[in-house]
Protein backbone atom coordinates (compact mmCIF):
# COMPACT_ATOMS: atom_id res chain seq x y z
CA UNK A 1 17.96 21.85 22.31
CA UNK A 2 16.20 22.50 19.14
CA UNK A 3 18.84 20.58 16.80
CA UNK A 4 18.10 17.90 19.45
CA UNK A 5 14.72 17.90 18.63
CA UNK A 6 15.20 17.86 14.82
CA UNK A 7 17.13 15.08 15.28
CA UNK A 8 14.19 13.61 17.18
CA UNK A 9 12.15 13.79 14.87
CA UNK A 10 14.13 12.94 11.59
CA UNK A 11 15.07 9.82 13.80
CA UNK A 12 10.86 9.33 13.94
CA UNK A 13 10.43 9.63 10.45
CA UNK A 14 12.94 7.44 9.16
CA UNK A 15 11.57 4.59 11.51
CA UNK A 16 8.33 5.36 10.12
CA UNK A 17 9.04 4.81 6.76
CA UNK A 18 11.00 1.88 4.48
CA UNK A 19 13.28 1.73 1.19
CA UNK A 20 13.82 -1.42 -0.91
CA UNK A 21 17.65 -2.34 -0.56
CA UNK A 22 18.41 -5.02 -2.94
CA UNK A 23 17.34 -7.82 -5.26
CA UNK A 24 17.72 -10.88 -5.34
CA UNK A 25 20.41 -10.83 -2.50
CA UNK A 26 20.26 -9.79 1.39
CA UNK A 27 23.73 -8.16 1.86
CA UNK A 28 24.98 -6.35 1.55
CA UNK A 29 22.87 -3.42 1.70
CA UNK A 30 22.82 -1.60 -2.17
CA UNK A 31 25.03 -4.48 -4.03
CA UNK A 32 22.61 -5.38 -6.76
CA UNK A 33 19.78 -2.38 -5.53
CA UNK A 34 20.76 1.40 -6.55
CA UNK A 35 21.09 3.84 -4.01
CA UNK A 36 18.10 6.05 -3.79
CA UNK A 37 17.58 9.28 -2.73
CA UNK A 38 15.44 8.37 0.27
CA UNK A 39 18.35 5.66 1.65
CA UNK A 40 19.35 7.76 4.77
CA UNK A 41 15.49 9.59 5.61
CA UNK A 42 13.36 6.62 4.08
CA UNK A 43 11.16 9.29 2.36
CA UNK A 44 8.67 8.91 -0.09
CA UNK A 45 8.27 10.22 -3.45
CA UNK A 46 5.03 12.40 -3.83
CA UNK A 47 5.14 13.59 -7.29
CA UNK A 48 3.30 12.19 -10.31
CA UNK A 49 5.96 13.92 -12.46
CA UNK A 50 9.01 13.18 -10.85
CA UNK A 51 11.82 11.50 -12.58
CA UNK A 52 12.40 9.90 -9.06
CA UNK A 53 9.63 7.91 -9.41
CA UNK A 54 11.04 6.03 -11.90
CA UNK A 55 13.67 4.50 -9.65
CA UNK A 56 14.05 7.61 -6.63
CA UNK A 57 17.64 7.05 -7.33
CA UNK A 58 20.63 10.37 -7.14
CA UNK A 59 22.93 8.59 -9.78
CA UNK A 60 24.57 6.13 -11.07
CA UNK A 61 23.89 2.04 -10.66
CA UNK A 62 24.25 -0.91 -8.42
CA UNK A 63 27.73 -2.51 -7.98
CA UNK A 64 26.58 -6.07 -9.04
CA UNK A 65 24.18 -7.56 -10.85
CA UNK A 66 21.98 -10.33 -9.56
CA UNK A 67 21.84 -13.50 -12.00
CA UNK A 68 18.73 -15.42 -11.88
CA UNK A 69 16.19 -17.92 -14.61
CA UNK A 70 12.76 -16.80 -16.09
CA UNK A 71 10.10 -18.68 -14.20
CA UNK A 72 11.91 -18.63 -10.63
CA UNK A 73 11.32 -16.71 -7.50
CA UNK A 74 12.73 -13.16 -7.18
CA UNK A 75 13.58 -12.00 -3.51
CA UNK A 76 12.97 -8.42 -2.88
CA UNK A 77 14.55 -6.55 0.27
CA UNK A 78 13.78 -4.07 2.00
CA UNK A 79 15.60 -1.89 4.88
CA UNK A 80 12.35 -2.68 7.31
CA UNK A 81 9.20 -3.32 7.86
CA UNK A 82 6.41 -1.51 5.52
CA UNK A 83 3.11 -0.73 7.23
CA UNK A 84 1.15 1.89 5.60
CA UNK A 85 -1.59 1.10 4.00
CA UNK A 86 -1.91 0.48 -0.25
CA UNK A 87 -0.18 -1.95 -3.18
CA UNK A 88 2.60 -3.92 -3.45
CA UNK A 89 3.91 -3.98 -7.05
CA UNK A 90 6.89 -4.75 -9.01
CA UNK A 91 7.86 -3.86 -12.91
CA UNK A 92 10.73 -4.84 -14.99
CA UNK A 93 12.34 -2.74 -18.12
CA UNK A 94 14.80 -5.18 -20.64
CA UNK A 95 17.90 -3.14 -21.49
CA UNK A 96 18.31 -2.26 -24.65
CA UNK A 97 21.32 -4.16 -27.19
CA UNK A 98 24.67 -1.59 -26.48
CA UNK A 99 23.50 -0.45 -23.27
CA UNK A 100 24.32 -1.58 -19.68
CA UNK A 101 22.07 -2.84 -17.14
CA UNK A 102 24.97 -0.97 -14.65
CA UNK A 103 24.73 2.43 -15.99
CA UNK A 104 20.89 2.03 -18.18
CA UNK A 105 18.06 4.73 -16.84
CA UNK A 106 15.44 3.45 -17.83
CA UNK A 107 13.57 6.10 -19.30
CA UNK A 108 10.89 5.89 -22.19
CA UNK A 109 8.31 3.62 -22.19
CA UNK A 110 9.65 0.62 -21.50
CA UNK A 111 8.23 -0.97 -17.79
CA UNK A 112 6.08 -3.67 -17.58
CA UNK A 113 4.76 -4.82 -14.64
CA UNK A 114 5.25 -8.59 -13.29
CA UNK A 115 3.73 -8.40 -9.68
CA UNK A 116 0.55 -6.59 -8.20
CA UNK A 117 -0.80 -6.95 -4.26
CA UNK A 118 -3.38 -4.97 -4.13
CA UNK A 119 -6.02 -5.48 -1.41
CA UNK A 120 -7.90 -8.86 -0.29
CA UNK A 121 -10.88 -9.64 1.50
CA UNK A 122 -11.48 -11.42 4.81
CA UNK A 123 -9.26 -12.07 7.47
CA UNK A 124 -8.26 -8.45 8.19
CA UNK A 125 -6.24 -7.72 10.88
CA UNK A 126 -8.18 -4.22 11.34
CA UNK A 127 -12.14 -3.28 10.79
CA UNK A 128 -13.85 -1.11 8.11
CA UNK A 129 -15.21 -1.67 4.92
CA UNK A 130 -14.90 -4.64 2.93
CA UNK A 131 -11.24 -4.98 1.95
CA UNK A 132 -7.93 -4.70 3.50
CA UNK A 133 -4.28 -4.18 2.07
CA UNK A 134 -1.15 -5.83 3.68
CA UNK A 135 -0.12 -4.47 6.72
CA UNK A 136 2.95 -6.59 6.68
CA UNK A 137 5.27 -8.58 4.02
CA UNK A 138 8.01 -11.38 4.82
CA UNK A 139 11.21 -10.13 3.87
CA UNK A 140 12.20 -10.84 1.30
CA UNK A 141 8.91 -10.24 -1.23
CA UNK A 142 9.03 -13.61 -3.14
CA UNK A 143 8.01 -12.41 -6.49
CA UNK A 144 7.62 -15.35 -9.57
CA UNK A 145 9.41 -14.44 -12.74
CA UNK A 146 7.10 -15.56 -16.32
CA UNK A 147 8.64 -18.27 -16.95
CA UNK A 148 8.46 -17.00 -21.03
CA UNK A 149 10.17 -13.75 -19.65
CA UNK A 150 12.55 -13.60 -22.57
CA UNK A 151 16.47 -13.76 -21.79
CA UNK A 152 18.75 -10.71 -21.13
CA UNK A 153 19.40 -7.63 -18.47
CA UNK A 154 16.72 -6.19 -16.63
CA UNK A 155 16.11 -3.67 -14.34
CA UNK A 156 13.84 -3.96 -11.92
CA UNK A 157 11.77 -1.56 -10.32
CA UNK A 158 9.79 -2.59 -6.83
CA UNK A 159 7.36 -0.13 -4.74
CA UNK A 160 5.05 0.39 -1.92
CA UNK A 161 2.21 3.56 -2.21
CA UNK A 162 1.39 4.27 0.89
CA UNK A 163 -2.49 5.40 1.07
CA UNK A 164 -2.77 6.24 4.83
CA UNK A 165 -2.90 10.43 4.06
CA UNK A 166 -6.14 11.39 1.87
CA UNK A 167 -5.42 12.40 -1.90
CA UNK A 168 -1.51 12.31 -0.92
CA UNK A 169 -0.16 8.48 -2.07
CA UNK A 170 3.22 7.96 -0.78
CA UNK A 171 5.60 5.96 -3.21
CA UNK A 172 8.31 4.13 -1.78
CA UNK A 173 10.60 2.85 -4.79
CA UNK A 174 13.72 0.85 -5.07
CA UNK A 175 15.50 -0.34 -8.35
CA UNK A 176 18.14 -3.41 -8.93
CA UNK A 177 19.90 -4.70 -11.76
CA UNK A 178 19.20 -8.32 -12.29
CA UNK A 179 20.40 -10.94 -15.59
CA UNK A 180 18.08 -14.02 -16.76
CA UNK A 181 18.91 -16.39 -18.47
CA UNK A 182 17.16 -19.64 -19.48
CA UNK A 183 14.15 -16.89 -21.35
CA UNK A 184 11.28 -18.03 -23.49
CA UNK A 185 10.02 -15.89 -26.59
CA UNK A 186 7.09 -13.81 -24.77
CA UNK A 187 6.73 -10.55 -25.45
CA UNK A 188 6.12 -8.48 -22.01
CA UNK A 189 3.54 -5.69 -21.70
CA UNK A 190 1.53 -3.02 -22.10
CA UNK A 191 4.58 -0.82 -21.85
CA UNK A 192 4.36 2.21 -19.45
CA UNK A 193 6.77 5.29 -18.52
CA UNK A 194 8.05 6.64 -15.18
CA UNK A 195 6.94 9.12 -14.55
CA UNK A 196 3.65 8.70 -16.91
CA UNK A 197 2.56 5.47 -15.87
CA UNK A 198 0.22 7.26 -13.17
CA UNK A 199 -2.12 9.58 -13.62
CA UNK A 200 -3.76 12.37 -10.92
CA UNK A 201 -7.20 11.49 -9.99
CA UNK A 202 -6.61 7.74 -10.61
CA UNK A 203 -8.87 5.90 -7.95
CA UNK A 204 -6.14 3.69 -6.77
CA UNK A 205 -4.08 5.91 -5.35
CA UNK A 206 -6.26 9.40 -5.16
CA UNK A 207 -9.23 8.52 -2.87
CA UNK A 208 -10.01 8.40 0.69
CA UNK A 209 -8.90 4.51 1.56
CA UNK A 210 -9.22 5.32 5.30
CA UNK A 211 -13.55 6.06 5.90
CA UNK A 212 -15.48 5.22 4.35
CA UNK A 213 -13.44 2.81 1.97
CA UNK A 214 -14.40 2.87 -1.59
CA UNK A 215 -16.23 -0.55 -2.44
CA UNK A 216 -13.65 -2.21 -4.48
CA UNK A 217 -10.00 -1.48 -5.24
CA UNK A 218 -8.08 -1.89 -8.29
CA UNK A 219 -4.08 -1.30 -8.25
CA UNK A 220 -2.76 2.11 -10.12
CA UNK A 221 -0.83 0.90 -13.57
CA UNK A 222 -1.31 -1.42 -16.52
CA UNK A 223 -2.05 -4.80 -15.94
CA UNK A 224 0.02 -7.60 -15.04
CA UNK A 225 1.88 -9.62 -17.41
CA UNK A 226 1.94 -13.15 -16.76
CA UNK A 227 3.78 -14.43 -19.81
């Protein structure tokens, strides 16, 4: 009865909670997205200083690699529906000359972040205080490339913080391997680390976003580069 129950409840808990599967590609499930460490429970990473948050993956890469232009649309899967409560946000890290995207960790400081949803105002689907995040995304997340994103391999790192538990952000992270061609000559930044990019006590993700809401909300991270 009691492994019963266990299995109850690790059944509940991976409902409750989401991984991002691939990019740029539905199915199937991991061919251009690396398999994280959270792909059977869904779980979130909770540490600041975690080399999972950098992609939350065991080892190793993706079997494929997705090929795509600078200045089109991205798709972004995930396993289900994501419904806590925070940001949407996506960053990108070139691989360096003599490395490969399929085998690349992506360590250093070399992310740089391309998408941001943070929070909007008006038209929430639920009351209290004067913003709202997303409490649901089409699948895929359509996410624009800079169209002066300069050529080459990429990975690509896409996550959801949840924000539902006080002080405790949630980060639900998935990494694929993607190639663009068709680049421009920008130069992408600022240039952050994972783990480093986020800081405890930062107000976007360490604050009490259920009552009463702080007044504004700005997304943890550098800023968005647009190209």
């Amino acid at each position: 009865m009691q492994a019963f129950a266990s299995l109850l409840l690790f059944a509940a808990l991976a409902n409750a909670h989401y991984h991002f599967s691939n990019i740029g590609v539905a199915s199937p499930e991991w061919s251009t997205g690396r398999v994280p460490k959270n792909s059977r429970d869904n779980g979130p990473v909770t540490s600041l200083s975690s080399v999972d948050l950098r992609c939350n993956q065991a080892s190793g890469g993706a079997k494929s690699i997705f090929n795509t232009t600078a200045g089109g649309i991205l798709p972004v899967y995930f396993n289900q529906q994501p419904w806590h409560q925070g940001p949407y946000q996506v960053y990108m890290a070139r691989v360096p000359e003599g490395q490969s995207v399929l085998t690349w960790d992506g360590a250093r400081e070399v992310w740089f972040k391309i998408f941001s949803k943070g929070a909007y105002t008006g038209g929430c689907t639920y009351s209290g205080g004067s913003y709202c995040f997303p409490d649901k995304w089409d699948n895929p997340m359509a996410v624009k490339l800079p169209d002066s994103l300069p050529s080459g391999d990429y990975l690509v790192r896409a996550e959801h913080i949840g924000l539902h538990i006080v002080n405790s952000p949630q980060f639900y992270i998935g990494c694929g391997q993607v190639s663009v061609a068709g680049g421009g000559s920008g130069t992408p930044g600022p240039l952050v680390s994972f783990p480093g990019a986020y800081k405890q006590g930062d107000k976007g993700i360490f604050n009490n976003f259920n009552y009463p809401k702080p007044t504004v909300y700005r997304p943890p991270g550098p800023d968005v580069w647009t190209g």
